[in-house]
N, C-alpha and C. Protein backbone atom coordinates (compact mmCIF):
# COMPACT_ATOMS: atom_id res chain seq x y z
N UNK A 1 39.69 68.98 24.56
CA UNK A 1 40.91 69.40 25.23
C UNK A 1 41.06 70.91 25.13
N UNK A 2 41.42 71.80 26.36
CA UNK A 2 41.62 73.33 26.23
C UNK A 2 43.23 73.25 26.65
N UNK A 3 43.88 74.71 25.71
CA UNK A 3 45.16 74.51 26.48
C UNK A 3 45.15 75.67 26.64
N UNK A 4 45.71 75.45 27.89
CA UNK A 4 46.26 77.05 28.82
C UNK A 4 47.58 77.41 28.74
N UNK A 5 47.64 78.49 29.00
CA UNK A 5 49.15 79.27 29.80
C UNK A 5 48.75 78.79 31.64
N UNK A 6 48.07 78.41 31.81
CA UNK A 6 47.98 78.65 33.89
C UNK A 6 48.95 78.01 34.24
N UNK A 7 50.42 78.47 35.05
CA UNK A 7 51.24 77.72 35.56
C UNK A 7 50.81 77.30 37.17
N UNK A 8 49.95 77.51 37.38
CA UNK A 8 49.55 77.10 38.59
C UNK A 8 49.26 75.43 38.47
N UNK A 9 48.06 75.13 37.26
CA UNK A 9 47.44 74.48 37.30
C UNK A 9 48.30 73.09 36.05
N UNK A 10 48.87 72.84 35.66
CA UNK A 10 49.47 71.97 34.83
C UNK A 10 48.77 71.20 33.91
N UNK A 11 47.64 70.55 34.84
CA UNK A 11 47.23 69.64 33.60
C UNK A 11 46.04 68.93 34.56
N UNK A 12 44.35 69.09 34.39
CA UNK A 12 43.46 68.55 35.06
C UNK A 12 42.04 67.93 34.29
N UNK A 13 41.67 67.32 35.19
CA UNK A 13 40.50 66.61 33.99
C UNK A 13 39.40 66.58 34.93
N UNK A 14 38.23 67.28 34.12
CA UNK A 14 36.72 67.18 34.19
C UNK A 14 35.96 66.07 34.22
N UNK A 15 35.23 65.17 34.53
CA UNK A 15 34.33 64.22 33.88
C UNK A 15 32.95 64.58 34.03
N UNK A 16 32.16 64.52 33.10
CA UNK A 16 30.83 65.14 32.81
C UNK A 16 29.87 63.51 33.34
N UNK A 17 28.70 63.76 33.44
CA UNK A 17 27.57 63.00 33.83
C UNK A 17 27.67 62.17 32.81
N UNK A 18 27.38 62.80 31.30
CA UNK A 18 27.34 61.69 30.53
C UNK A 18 28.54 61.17 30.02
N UNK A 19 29.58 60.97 30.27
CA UNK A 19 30.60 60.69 29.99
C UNK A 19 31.25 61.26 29.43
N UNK A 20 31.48 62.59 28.91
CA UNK A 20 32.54 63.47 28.78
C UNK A 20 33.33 63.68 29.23
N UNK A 21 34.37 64.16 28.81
CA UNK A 21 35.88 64.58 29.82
C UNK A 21 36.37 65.59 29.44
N UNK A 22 36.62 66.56 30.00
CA UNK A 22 37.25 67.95 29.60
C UNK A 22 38.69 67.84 30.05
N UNK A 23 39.96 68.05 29.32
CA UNK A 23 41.04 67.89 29.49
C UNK A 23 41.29 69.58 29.48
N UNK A 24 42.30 69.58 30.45
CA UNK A 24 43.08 71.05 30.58
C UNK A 24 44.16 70.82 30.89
N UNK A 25 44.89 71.24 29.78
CA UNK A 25 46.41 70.99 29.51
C UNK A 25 47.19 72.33 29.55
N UNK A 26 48.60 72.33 30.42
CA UNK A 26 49.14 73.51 29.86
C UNK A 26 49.73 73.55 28.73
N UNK A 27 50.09 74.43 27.53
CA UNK A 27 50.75 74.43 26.48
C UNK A 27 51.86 73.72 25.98
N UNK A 28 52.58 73.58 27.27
CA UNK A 28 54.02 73.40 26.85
C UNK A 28 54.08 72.02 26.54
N UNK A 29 53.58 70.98 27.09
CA UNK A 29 53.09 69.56 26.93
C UNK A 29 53.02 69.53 25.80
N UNK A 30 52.74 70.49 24.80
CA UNK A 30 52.81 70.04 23.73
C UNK A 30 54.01 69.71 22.82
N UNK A 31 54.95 69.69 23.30
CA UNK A 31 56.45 69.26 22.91
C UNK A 31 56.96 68.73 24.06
N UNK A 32 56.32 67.82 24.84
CA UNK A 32 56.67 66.87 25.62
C UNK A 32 57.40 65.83 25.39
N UNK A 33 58.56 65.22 25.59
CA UNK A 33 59.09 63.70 25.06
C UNK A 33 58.03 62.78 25.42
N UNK A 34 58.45 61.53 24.12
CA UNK A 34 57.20 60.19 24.58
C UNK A 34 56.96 59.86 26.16
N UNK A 35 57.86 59.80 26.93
CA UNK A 35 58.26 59.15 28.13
C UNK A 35 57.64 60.62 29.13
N UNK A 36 57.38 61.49 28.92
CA UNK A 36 56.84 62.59 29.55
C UNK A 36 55.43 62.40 29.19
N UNK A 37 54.74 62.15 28.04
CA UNK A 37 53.37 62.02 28.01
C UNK A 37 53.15 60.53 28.58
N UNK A 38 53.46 59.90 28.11
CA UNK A 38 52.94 58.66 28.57
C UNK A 38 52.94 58.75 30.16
N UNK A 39 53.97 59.28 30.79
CA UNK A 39 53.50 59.75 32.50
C UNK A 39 52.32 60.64 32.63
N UNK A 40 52.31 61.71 31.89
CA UNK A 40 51.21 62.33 32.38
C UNK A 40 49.71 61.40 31.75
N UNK A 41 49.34 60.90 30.59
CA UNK A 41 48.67 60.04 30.77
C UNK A 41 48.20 59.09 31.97
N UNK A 42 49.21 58.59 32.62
CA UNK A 42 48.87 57.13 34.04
C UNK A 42 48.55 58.42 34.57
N UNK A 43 49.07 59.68 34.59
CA UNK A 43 48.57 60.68 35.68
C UNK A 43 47.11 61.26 35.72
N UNK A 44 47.12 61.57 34.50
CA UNK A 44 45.11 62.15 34.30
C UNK A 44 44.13 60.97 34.44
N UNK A 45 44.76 59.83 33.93
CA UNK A 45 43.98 58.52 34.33
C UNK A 45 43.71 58.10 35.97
N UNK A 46 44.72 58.84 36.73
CA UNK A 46 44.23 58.59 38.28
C UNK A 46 45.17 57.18 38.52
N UNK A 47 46.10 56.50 37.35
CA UNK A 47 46.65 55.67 38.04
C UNK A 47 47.87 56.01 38.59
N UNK A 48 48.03 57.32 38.91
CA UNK A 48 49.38 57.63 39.56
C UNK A 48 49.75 58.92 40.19
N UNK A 49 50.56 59.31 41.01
CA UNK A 49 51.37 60.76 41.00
C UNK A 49 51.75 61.42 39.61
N UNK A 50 51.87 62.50 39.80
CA UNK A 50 52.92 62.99 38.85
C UNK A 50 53.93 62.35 39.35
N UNK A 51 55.25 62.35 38.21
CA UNK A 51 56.73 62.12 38.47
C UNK A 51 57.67 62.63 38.40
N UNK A 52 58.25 62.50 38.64
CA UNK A 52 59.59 63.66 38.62
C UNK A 52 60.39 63.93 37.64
N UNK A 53 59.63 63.31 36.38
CA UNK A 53 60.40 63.06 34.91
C UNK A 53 58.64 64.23 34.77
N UNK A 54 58.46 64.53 34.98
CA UNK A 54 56.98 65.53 34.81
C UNK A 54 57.61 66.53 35.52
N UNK A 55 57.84 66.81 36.46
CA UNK A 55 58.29 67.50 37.01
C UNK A 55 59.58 68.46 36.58
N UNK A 56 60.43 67.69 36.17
CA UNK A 56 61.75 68.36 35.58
C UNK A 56 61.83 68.86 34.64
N UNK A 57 60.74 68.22 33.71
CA UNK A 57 60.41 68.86 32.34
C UNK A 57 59.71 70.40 32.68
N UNK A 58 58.67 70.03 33.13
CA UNK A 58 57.99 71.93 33.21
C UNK A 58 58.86 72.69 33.99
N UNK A 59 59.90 72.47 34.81
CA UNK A 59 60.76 73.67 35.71
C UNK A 59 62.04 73.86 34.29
N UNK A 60 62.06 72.65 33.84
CA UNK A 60 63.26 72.97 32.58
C UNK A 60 62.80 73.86 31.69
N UNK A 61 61.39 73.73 31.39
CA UNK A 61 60.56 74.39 30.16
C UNK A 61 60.68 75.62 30.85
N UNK A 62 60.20 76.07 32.06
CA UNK A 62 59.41 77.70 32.05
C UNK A 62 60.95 78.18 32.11
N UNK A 63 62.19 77.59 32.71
CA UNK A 63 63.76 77.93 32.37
C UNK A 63 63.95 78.71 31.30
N UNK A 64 63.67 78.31 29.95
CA UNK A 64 63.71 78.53 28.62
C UNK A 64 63.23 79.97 28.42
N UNK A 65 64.15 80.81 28.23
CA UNK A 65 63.59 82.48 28.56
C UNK A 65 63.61 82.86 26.78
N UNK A 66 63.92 81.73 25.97
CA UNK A 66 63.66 81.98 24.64
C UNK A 66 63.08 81.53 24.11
N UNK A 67 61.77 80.30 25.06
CA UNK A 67 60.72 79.82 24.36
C UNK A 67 59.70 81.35 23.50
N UNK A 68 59.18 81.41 22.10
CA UNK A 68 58.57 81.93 22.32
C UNK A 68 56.79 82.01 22.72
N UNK A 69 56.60 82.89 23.50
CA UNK A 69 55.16 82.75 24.42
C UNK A 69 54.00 83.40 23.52
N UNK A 70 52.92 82.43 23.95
CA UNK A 70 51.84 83.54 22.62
C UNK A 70 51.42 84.65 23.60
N UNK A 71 50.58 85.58 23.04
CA UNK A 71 50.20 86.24 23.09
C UNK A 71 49.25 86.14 24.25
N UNK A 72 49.35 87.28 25.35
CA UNK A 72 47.92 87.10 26.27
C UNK A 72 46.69 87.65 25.63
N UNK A 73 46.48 87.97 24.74
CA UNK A 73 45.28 88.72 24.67
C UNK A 73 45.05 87.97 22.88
N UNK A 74 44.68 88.94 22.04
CA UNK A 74 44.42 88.46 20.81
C UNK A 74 45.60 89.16 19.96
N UNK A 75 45.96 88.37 18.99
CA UNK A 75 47.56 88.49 18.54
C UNK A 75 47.83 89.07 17.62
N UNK A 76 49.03 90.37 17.78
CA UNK A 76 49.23 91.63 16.91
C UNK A 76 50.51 90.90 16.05
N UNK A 77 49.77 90.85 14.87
CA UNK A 77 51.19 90.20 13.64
C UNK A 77 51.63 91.06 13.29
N UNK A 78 52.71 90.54 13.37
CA UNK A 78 54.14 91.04 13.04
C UNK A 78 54.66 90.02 12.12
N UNK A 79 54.40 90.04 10.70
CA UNK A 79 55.01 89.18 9.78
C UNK A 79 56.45 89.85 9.18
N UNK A 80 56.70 91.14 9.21
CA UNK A 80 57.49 91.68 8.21
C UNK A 80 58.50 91.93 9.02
N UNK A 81 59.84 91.33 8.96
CA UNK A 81 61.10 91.58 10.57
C UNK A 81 61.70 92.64 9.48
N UNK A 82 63.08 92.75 9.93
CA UNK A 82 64.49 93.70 9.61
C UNK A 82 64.73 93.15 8.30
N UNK A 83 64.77 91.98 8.20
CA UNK A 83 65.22 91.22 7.22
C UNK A 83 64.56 89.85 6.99
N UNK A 84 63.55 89.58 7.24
CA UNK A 84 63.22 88.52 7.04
C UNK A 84 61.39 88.78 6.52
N UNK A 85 60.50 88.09 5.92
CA UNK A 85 59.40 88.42 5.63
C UNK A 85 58.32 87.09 5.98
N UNK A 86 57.87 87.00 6.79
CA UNK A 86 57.60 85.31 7.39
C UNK A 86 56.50 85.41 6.50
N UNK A 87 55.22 86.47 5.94
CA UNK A 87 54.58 86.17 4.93
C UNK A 87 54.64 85.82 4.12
N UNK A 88 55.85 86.37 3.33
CA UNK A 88 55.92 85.40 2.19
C UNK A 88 56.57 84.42 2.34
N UNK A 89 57.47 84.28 2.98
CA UNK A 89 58.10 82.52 3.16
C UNK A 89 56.87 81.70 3.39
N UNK A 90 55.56 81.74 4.05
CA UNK A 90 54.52 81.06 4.70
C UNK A 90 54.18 80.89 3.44
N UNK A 91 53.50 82.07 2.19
CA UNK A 91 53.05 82.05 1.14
C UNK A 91 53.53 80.65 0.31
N UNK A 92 55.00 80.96 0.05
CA UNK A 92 55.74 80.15 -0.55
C UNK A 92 55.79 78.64 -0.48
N UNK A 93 56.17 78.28 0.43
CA UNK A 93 56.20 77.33 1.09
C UNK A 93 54.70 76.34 1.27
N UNK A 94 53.65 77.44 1.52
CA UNK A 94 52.01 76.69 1.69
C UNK A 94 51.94 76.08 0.33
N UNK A 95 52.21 77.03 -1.02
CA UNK A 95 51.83 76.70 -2.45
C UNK A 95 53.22 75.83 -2.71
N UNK A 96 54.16 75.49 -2.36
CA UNK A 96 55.19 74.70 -3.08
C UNK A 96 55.28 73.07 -2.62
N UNK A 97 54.70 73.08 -1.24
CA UNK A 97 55.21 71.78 -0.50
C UNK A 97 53.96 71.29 0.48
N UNK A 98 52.33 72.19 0.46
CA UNK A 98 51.55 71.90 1.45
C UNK A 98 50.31 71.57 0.44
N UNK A 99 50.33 72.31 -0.13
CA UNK A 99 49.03 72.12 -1.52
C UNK A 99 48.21 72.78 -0.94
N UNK A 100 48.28 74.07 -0.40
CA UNK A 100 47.77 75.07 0.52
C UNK A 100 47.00 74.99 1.86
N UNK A 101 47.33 73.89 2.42
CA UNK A 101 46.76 73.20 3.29
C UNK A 101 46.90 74.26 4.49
N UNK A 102 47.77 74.99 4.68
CA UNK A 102 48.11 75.61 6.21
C UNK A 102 47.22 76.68 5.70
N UNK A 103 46.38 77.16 7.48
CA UNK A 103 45.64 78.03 7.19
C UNK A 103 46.42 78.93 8.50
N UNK A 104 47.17 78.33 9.13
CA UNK A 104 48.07 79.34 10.25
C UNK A 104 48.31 80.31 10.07
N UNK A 105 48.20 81.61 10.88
CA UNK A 105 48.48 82.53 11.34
C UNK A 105 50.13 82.64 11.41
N UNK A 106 51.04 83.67 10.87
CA UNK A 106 52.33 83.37 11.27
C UNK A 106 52.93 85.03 12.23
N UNK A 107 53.73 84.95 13.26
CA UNK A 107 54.16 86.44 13.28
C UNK A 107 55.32 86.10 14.35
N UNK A 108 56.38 86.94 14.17
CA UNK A 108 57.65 87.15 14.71
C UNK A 108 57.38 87.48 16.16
N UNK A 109 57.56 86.64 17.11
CA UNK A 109 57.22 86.88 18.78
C UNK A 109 58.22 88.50 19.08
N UNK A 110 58.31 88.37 20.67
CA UNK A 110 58.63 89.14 20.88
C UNK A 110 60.40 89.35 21.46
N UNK A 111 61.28 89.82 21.15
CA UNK A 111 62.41 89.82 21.79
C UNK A 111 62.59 89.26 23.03
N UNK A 112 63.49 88.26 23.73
CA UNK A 112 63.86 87.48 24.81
C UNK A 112 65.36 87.71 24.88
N UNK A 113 66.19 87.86 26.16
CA UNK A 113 67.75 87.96 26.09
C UNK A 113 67.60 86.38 26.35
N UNK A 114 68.72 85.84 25.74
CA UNK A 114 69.49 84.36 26.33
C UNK A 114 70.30 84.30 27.41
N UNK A 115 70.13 83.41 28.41
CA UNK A 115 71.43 83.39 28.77
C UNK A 115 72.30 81.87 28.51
N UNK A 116 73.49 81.97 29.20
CA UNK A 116 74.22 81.33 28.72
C UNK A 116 73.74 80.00 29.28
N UNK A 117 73.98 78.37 28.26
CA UNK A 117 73.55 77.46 29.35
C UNK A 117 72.31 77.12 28.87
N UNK A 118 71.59 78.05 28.25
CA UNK A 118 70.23 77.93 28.20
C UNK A 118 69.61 77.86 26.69
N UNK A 119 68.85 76.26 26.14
CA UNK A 119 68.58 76.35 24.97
C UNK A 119 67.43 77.19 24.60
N UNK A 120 67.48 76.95 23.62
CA UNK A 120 66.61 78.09 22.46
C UNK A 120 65.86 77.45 21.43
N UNK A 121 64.60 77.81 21.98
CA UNK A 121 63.67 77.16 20.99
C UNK A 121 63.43 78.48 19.06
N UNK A 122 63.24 77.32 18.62
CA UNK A 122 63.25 78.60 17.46
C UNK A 122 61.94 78.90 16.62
N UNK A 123 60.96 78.06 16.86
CA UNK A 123 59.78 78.11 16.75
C UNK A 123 58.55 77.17 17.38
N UNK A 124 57.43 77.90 17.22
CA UNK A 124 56.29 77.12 18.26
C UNK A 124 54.77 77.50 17.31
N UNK A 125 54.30 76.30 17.38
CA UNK A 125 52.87 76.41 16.53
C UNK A 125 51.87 75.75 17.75
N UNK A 126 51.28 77.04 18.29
CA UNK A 126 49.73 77.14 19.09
C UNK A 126 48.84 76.46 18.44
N UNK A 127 47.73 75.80 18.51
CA UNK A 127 46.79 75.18 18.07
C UNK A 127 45.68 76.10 18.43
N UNK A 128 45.43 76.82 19.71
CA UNK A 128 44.24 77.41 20.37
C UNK A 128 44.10 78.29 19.34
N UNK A 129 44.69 78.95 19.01
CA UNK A 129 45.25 80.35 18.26
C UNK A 129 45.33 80.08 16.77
N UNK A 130 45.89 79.03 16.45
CA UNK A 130 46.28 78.40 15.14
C UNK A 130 46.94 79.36 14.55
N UNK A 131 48.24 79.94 15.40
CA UNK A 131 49.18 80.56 15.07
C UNK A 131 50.66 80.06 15.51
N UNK A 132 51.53 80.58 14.42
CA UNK A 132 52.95 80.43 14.03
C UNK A 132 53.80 81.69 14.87
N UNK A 133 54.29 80.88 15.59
CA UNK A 133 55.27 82.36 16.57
C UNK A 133 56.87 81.94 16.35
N UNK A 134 57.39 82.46 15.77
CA UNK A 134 59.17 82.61 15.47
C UNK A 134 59.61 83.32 16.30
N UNK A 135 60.80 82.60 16.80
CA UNK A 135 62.27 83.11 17.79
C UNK A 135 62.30 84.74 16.93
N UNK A 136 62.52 85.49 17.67
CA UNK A 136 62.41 87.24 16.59
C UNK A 136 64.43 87.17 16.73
N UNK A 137 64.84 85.93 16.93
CA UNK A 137 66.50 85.96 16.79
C UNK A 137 66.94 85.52 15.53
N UNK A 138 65.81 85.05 14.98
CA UNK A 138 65.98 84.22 13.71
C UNK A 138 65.79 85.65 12.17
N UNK A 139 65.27 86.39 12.90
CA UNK A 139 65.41 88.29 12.08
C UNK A 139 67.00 88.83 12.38
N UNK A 140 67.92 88.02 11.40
CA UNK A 140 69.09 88.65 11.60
C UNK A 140 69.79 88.91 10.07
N UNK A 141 70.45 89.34 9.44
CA UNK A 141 71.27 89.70 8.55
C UNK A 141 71.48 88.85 8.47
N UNK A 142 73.12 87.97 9.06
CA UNK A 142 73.12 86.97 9.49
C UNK A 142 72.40 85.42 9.26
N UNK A 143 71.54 85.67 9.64
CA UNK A 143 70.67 84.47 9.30
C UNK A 143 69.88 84.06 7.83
N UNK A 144 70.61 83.03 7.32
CA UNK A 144 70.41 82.33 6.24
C UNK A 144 69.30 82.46 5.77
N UNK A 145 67.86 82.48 4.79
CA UNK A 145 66.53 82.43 4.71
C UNK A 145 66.53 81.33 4.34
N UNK A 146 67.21 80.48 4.28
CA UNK A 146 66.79 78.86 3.64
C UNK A 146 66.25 78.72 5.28
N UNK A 147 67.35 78.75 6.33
CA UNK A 147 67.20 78.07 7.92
C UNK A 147 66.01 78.57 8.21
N UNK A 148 65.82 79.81 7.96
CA UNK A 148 65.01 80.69 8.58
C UNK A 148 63.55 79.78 8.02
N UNK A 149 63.21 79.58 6.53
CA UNK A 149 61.84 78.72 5.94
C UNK A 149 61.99 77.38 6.15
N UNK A 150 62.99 76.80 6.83
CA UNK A 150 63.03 75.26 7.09
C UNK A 150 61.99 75.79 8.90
N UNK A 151 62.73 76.72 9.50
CA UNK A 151 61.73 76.29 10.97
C UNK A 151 60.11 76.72 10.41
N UNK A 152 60.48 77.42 9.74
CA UNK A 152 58.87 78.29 9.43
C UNK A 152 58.13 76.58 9.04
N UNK A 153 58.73 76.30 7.75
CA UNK A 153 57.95 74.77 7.62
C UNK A 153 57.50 73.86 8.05
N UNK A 154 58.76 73.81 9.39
CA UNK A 154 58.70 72.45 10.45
C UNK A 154 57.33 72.85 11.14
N UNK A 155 57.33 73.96 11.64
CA UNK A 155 55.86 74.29 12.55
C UNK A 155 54.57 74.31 11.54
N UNK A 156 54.82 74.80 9.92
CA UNK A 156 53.53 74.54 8.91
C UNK A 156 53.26 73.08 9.51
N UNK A 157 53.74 72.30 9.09
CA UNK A 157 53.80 70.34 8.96
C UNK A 157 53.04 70.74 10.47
N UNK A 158 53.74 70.99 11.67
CA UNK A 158 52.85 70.64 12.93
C UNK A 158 51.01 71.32 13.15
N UNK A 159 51.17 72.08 12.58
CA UNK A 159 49.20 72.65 11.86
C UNK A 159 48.63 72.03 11.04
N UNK A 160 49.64 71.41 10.28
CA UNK A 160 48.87 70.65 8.83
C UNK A 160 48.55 69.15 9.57
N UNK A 161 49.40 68.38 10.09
CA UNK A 161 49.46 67.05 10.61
C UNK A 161 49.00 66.50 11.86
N UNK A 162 49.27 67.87 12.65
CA UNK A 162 48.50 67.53 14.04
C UNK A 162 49.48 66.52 14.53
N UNK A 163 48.95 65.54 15.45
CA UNK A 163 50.20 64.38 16.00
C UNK A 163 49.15 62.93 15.59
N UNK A 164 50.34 62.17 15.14
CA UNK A 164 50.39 60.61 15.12
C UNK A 164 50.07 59.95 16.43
N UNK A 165 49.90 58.86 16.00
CA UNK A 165 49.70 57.64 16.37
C UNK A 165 50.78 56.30 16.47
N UNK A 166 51.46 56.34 17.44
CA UNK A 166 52.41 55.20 17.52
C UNK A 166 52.07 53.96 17.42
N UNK A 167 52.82 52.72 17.28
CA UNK A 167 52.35 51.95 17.32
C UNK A 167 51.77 51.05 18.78
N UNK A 168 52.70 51.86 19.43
CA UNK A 168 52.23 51.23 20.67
C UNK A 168 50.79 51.84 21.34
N UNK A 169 50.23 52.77 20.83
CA UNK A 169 48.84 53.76 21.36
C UNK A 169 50.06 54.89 21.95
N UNK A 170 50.61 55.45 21.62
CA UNK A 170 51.11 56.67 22.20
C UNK A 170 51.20 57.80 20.90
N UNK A 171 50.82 59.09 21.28
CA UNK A 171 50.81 60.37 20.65
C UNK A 171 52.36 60.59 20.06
N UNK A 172 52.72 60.70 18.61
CA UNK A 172 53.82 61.94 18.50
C UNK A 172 53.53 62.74 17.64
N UNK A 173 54.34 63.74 17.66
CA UNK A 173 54.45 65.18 17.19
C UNK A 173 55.35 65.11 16.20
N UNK A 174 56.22 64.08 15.78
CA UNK A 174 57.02 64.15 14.72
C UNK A 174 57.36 62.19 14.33
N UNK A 175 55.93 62.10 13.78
CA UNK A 175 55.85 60.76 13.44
C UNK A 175 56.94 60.42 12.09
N UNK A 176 56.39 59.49 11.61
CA UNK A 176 57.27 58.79 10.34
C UNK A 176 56.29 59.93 8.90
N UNK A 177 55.23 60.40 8.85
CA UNK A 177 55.07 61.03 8.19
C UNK A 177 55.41 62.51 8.06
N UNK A 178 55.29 63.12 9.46
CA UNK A 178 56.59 64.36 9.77
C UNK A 178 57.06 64.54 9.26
N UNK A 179 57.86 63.79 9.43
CA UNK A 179 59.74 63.14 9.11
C UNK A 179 59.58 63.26 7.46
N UNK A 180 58.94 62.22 6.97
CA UNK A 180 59.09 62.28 5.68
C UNK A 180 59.02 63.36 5.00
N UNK A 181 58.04 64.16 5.23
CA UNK A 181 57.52 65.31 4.58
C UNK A 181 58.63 66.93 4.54
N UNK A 182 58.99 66.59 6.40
CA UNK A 182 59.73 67.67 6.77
C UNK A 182 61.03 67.63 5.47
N UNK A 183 61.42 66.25 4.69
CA UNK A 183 62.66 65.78 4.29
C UNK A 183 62.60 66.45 2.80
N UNK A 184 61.35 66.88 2.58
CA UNK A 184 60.81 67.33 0.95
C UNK A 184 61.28 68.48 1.09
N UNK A 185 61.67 69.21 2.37
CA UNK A 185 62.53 70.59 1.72
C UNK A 185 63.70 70.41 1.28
N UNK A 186 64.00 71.42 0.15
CA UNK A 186 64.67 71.41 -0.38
C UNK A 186 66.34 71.47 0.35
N UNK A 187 66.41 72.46 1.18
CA UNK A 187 67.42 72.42 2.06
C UNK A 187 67.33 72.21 3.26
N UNK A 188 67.00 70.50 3.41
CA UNK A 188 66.91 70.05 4.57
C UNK A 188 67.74 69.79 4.96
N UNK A 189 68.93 68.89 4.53
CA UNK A 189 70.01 68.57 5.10
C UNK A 189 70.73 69.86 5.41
N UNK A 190 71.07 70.92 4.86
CA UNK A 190 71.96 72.25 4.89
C UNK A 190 71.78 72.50 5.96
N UNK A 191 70.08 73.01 6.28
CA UNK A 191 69.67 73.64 7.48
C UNK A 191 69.72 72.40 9.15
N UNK A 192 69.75 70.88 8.83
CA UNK A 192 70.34 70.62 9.78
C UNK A 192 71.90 70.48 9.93
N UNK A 193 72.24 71.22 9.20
CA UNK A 193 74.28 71.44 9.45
C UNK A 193 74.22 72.49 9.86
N UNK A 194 73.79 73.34 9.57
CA UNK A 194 73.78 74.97 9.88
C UNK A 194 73.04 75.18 11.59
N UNK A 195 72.44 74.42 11.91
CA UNK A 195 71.55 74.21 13.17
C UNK A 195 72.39 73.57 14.42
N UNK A 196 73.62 73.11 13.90
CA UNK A 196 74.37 72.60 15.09
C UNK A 196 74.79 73.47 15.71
N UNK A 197 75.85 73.95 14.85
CA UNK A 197 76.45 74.98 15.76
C UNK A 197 75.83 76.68 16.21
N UNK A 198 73.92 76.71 15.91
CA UNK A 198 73.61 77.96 16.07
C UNK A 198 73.27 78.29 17.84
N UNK A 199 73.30 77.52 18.11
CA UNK A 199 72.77 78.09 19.79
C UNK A 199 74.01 78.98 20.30
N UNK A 200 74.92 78.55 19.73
CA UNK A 200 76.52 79.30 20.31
C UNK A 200 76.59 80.72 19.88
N UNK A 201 75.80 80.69 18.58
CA UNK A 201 76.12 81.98 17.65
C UNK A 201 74.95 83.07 17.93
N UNK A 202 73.82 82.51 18.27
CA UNK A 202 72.55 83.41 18.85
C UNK A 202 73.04 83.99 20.29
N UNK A 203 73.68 83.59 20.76
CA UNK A 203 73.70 84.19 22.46
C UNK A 203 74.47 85.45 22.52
N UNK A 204 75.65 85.72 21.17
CA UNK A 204 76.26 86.37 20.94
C UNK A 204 75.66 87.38 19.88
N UNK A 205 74.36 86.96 19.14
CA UNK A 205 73.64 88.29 18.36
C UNK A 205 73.11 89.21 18.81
């Protein structure tokens, strides 16, 4: 499987002589809901159209002017923000709760304005790259460092774990072992109280 940035091209498949298959996926699929992959699945399989539950998702996604985007070229880290130090939180965090398992790359993306209306992703872990890119909104005074090493973590777990296996044969990204693991931080519950009401409070930083 290769994943792209090409918004032209979404998502196409190769088949080789000897039975190979080259999958080309765009990125964003990779935080697809179940019900969005499992369509594009019947779709690369040839048993179907795309759908319009495929469809709504990628015009909703490229919407998102605070996803952050990797890098076009090869990627200039930026670990050390205003106030925040994603190296050592990564440090921390790899030796306290991973058993040094993450070998990810981490660095503070690049500034995005919000607008109103419009959610906000707060972190994204590339696989091509096997790098860690943070919302650079999450570099605030302001902003808590517990919240700030709970997203840093959530995206470690998605490098360390890769995606599950449902029971039904379907892919997730935040299986029952996720879950569990994500729950070993220490301020897990805090940082999902503190996470409700932040989309309101970022548009205004």
């Amino acid at each position: 499987m290769v994943l792209t940035d090409n918004r032209r091209s979404m998502a196409s498949v190769r088949r080789w002589a000897g039975g190979g298959v080259e999958l080309r996926l765009q990125r964003l699929f990779l935080d697809a809901p179940p019900e969005v992959l499992a369509e594009l699945g019947d779709f690369l399989a040839e048993r179907s159209r795309s759908s319009q539950a495929m469809r709504d998702f990628v015009r909703r996604r490229f919407r998102e002017k605070d996803v952050p985007r990797s890098p076009a070229g090869p990627a200039k880290m930026a670990t050390r923000g205003n106030h925040h130090d994603l190296a050592a939180m990564a440090e921390r965090l790899n030796t306290a709760y991973l058993g040094g398992r993450s070998r990810a790359g981490v660095t503070w993306g690049r500034r995005a304005r919000a607008g109103r209306g419009r959610s906000i992703r707060f972190g994204c872990y590339d696989p091509a790259r096997n790098l860690i890119i943070m919302n650079r909104k999450l570099d605030s005074a302001e902003m808590p460092a517990y919240f700030v090493e709970y997203i840093l973590f959530h995206e470690m777990l998605h490098e360390v774990l890769g995606m599950d296996s449902r029971p039904d044969g379907r892919r997730s990204i935040h299986g029952r072992l996720f879950k569990l693991m994500e729950s070993t931080y220490p301020d897990y519950e805090k940082a999902l109280a503190y996470e409700k009401g932040l989309c309101r409070r970022l548009e205004t930083l």
